[in-house]
C-alpha atoms as a PDB file:
ATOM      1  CA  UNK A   1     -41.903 -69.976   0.569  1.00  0.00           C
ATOM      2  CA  UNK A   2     -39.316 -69.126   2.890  1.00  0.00           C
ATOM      3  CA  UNK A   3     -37.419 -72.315   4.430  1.00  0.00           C
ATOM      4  CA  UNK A   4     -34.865 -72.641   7.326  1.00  0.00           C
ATOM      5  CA  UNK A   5     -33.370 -75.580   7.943  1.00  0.00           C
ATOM      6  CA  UNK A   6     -32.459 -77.037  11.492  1.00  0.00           C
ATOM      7  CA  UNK A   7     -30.134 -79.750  11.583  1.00  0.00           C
ATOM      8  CA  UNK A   8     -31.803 -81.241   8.659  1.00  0.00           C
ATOM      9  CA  UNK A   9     -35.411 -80.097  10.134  1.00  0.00           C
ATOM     10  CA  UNK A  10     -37.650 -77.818   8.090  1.00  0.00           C
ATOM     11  CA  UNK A  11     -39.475 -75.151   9.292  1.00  0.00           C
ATOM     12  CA  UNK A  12     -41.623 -72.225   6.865  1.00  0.00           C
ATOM     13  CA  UNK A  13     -41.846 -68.931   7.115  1.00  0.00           C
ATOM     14  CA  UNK A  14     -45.803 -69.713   8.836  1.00  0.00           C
ATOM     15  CA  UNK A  15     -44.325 -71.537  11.566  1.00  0.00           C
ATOM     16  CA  UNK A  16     -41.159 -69.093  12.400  1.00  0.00           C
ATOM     17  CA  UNK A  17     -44.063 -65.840  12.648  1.00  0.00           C
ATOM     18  CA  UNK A  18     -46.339 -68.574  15.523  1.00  0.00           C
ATOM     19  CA  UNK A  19     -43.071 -68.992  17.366  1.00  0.00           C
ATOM     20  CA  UNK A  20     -41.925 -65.482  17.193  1.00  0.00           C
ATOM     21  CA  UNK A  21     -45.784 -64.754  19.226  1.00  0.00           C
ATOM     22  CA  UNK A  22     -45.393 -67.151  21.033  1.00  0.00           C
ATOM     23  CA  UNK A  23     -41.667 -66.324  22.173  1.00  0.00           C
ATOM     24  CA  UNK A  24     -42.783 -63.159  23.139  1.00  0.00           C
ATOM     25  CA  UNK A  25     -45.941 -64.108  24.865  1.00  0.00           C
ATOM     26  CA  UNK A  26     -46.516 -67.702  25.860  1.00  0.00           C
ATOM     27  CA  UNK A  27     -49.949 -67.765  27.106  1.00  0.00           C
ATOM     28  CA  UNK A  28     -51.318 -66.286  23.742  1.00  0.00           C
ATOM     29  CA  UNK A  29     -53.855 -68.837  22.908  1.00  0.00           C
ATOM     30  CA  UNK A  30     -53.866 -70.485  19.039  1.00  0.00           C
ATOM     31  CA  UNK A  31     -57.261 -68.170  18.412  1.00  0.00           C
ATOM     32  CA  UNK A  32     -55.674 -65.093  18.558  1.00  0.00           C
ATOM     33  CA  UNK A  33     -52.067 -66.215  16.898  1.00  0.00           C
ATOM     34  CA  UNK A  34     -54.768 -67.387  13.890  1.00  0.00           C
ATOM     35  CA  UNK A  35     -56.470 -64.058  13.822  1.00  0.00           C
ATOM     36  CA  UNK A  36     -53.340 -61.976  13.785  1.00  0.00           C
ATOM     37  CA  UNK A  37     -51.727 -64.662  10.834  1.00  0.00           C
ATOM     38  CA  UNK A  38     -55.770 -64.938   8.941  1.00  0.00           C
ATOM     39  CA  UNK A  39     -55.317 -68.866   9.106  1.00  0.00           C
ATOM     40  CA  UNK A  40     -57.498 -71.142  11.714  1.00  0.00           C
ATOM     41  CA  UNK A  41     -56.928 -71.839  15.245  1.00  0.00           C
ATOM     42  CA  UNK A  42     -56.455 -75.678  13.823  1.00  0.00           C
ATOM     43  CA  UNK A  43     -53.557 -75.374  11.994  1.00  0.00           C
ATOM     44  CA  UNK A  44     -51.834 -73.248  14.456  1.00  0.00           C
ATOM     45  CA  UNK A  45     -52.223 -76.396  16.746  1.00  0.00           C
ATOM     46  CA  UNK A  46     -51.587 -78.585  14.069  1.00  0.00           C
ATOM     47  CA  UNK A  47     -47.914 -76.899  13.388  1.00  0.00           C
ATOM     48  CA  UNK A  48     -47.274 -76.170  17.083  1.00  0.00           C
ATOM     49  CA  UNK A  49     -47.444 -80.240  17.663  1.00  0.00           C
ATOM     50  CA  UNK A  50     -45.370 -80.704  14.366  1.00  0.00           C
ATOM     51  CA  UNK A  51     -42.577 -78.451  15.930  1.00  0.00           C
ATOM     52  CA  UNK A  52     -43.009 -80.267  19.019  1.00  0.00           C
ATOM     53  CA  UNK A  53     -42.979 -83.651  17.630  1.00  0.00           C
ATOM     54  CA  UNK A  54     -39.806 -82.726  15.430  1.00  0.00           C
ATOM     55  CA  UNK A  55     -38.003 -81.104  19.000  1.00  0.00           C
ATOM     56  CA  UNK A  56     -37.770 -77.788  18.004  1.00  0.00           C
ATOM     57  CA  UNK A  57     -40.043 -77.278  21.087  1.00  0.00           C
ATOM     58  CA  UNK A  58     -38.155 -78.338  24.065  1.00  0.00           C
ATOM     59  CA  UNK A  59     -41.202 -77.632  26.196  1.00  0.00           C
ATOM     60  CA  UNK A  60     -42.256 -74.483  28.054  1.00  0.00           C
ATOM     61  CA  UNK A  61     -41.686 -73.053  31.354  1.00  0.00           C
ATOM     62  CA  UNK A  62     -43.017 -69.809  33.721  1.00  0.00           C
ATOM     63  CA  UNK A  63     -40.424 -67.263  34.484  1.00  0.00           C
ATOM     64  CA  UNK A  64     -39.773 -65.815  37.784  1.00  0.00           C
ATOM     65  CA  UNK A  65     -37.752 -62.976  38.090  1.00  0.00           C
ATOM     66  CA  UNK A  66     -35.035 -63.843  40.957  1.00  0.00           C
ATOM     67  CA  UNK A  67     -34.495 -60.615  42.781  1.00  0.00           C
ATOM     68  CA  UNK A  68     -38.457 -60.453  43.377  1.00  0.00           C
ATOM     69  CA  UNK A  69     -38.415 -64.088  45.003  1.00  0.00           C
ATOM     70  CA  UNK A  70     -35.614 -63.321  47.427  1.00  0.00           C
ATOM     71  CA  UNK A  71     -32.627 -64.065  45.438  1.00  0.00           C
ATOM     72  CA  UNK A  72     -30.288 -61.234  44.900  1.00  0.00           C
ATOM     73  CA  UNK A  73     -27.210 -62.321  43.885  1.00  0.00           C
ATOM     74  CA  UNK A  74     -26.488 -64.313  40.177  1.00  0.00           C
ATOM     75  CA  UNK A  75     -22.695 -65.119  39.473  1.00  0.00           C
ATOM     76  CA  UNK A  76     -21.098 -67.087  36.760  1.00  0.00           C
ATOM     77  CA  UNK A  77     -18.197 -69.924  37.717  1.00  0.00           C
ATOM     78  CA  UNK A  78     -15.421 -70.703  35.975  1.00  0.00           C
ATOM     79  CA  UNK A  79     -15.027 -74.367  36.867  1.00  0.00           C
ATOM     80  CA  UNK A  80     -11.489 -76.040  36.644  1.00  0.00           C
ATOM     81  CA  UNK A  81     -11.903 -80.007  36.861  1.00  0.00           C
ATOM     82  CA  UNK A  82      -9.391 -82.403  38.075  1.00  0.00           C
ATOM     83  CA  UNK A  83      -9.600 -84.656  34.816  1.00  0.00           C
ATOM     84  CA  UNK A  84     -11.809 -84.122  31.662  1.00  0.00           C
ATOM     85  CA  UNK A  85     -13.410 -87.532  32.002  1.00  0.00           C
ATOM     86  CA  UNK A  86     -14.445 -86.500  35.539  1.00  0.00           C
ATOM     87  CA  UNK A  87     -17.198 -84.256  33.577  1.00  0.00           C
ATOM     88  CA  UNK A  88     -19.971 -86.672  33.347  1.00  0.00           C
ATOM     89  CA  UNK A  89     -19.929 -87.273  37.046  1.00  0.00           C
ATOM     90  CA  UNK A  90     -19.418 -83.510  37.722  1.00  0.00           C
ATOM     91  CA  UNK A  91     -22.379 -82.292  35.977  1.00  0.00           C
ATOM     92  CA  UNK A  92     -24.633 -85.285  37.766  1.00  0.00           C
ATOM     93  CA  UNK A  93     -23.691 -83.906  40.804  1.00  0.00           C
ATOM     94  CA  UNK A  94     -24.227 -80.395  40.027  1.00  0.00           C
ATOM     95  CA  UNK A  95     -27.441 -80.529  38.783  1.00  0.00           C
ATOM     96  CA  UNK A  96     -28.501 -81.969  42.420  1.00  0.00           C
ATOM     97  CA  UNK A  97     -27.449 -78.183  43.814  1.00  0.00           C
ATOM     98  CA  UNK A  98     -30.886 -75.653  42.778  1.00  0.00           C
ATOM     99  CA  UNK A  99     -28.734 -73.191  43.069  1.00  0.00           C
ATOM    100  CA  UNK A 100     -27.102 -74.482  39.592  1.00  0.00           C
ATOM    101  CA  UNK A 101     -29.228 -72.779  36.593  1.00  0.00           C
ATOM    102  CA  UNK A 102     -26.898 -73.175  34.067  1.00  0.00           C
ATOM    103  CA  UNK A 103     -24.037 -75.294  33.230  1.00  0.00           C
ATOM    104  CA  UNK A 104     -21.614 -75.226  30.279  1.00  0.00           C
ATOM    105  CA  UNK A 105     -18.922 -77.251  29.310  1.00  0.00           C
ATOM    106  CA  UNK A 106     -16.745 -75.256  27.501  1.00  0.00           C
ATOM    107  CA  UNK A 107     -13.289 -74.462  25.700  1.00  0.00           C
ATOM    108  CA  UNK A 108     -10.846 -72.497  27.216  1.00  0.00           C
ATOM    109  CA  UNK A 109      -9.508 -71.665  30.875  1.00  0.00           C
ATOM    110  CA  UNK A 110     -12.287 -73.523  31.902  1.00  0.00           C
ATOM    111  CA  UNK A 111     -13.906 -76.794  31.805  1.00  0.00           C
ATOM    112  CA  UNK A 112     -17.298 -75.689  33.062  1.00  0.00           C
ATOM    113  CA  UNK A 113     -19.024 -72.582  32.953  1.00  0.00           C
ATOM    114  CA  UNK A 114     -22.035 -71.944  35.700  1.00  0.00           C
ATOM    115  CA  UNK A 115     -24.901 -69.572  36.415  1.00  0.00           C
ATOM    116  CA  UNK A 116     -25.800 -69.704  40.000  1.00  0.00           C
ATOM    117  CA  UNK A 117     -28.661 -67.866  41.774  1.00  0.00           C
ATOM    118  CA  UNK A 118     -28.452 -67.088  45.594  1.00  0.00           C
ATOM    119  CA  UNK A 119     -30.511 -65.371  47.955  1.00  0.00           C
ATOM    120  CA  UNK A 120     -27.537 -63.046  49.432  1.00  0.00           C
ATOM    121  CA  UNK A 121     -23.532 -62.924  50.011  1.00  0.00           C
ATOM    122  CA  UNK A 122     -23.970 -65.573  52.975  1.00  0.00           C
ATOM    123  CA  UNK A 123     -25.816 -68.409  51.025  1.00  0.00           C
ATOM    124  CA  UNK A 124     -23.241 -68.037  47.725  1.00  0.00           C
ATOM    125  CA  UNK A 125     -20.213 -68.451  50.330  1.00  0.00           C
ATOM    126  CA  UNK A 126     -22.421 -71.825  51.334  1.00  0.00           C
ATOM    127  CA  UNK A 127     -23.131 -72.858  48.192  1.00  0.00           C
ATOM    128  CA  UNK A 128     -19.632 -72.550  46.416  1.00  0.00           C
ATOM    129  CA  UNK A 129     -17.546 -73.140  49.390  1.00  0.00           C
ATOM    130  CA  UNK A 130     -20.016 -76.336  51.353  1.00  0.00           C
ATOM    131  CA  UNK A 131     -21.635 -77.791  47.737  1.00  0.00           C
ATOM    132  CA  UNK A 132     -19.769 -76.846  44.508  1.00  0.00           C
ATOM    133  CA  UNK A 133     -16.011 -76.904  46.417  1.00  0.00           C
ATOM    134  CA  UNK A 134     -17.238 -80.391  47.537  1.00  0.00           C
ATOM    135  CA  UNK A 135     -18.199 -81.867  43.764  1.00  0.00           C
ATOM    136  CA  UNK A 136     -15.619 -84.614  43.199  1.00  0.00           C
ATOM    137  CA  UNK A 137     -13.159 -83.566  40.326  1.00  0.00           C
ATOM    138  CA  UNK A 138     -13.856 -80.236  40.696  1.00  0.00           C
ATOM    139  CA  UNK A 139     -10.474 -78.758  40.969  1.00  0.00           C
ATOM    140  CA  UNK A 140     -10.634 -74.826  41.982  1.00  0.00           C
ATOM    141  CA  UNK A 141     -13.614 -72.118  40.645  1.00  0.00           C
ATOM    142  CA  UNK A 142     -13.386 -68.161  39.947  1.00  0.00           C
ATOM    143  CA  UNK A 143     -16.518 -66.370  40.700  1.00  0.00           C
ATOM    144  CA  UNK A 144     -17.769 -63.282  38.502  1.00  0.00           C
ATOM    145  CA  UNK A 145     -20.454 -62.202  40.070  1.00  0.00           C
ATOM    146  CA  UNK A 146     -22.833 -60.151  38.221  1.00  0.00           C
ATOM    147  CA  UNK A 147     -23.612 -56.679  39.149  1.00  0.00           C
ATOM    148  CA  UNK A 148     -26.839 -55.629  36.265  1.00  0.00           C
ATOM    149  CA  UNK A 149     -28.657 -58.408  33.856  1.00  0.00           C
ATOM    150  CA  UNK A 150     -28.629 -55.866  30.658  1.00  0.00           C
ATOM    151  CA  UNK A 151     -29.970 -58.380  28.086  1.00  0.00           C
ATOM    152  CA  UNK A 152     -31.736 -61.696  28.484  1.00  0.00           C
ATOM    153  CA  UNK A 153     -33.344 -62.897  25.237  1.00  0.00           C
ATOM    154  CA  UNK A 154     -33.621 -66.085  23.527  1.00  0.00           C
ATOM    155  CA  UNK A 155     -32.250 -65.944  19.566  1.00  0.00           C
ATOM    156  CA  UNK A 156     -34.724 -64.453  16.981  1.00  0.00           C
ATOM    157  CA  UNK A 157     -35.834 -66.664  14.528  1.00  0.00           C
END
């Protein structure tokens, strides 16, 4: 049997083929994953709270596609901060902007890396120049913004 191990975590070959469905289609209920896999709608529940109960499951969540709810513009910051230790603070005030979707604290140029969503031009002057310009320790940002999503996946298992 096929194992993969994930920071010390094991997971089988069974359990890697009911998160691959269920990667691709959430709302597939356990009856069906069990009739595609010929097991029982009972262990597929039974491994789904195993993977949960282990964290390999962070949770799940609906996607909304941006542009369709108004919001037109994504771009990615570069974040340069003051002082490293002023990171902790940073990122509790950044995750109090919605605008925020991602934050990374990375090597490099920069200390932070965002993904921002806005609805047009006007509201991502607002938000970098009124909010993220106004984060204490946050030193100076570069904005990329980005013109085509061409890929959005999460890694295969």
């Amino acid at each position: 049997m096929l194992k993969k191990e994930t920071q010390n975590l094991e997971i089988d070959n069974l359990d890697i083929q009911i998160l691959t469905q269920l990667m691709q289609d959430a709302t597939k209920p356990y009856t069906e994953i069990a009739k595609e896999l010929i097991i029982s709608g009972g262990t597929v529940h039974v491994r789904m709270k195993k993977l949960i109960d282990l964290g390999i499951i962070k949770g799940s969540h609906l996607i909304i596609d941006p542009k369709k709810a108004g919001f037109d513009i994504t771009a990615f910051l570069g974040i340069y901060l003051e002082k490293g230790s002023l990171y902790k603070d940073a990122v509790a005030q950044l995750s109090k902007i919605k605008e925020v979707v991602e934050l990374h604290y990375t090597t490099g140029s920069y200390s932070m890396f965002a993904k921002i969503t806005c609805r047009d031009t006007d509201h991502l002057r607002h938000v970098l120049n009124e909010e993220i310009q106004a984060v204490k320790g946050i030193q100076r940002t570069e904005t990329l913004i980005s013109l085509e999503e061409s890929i959005k996946r999460q890694i295969e298992l």
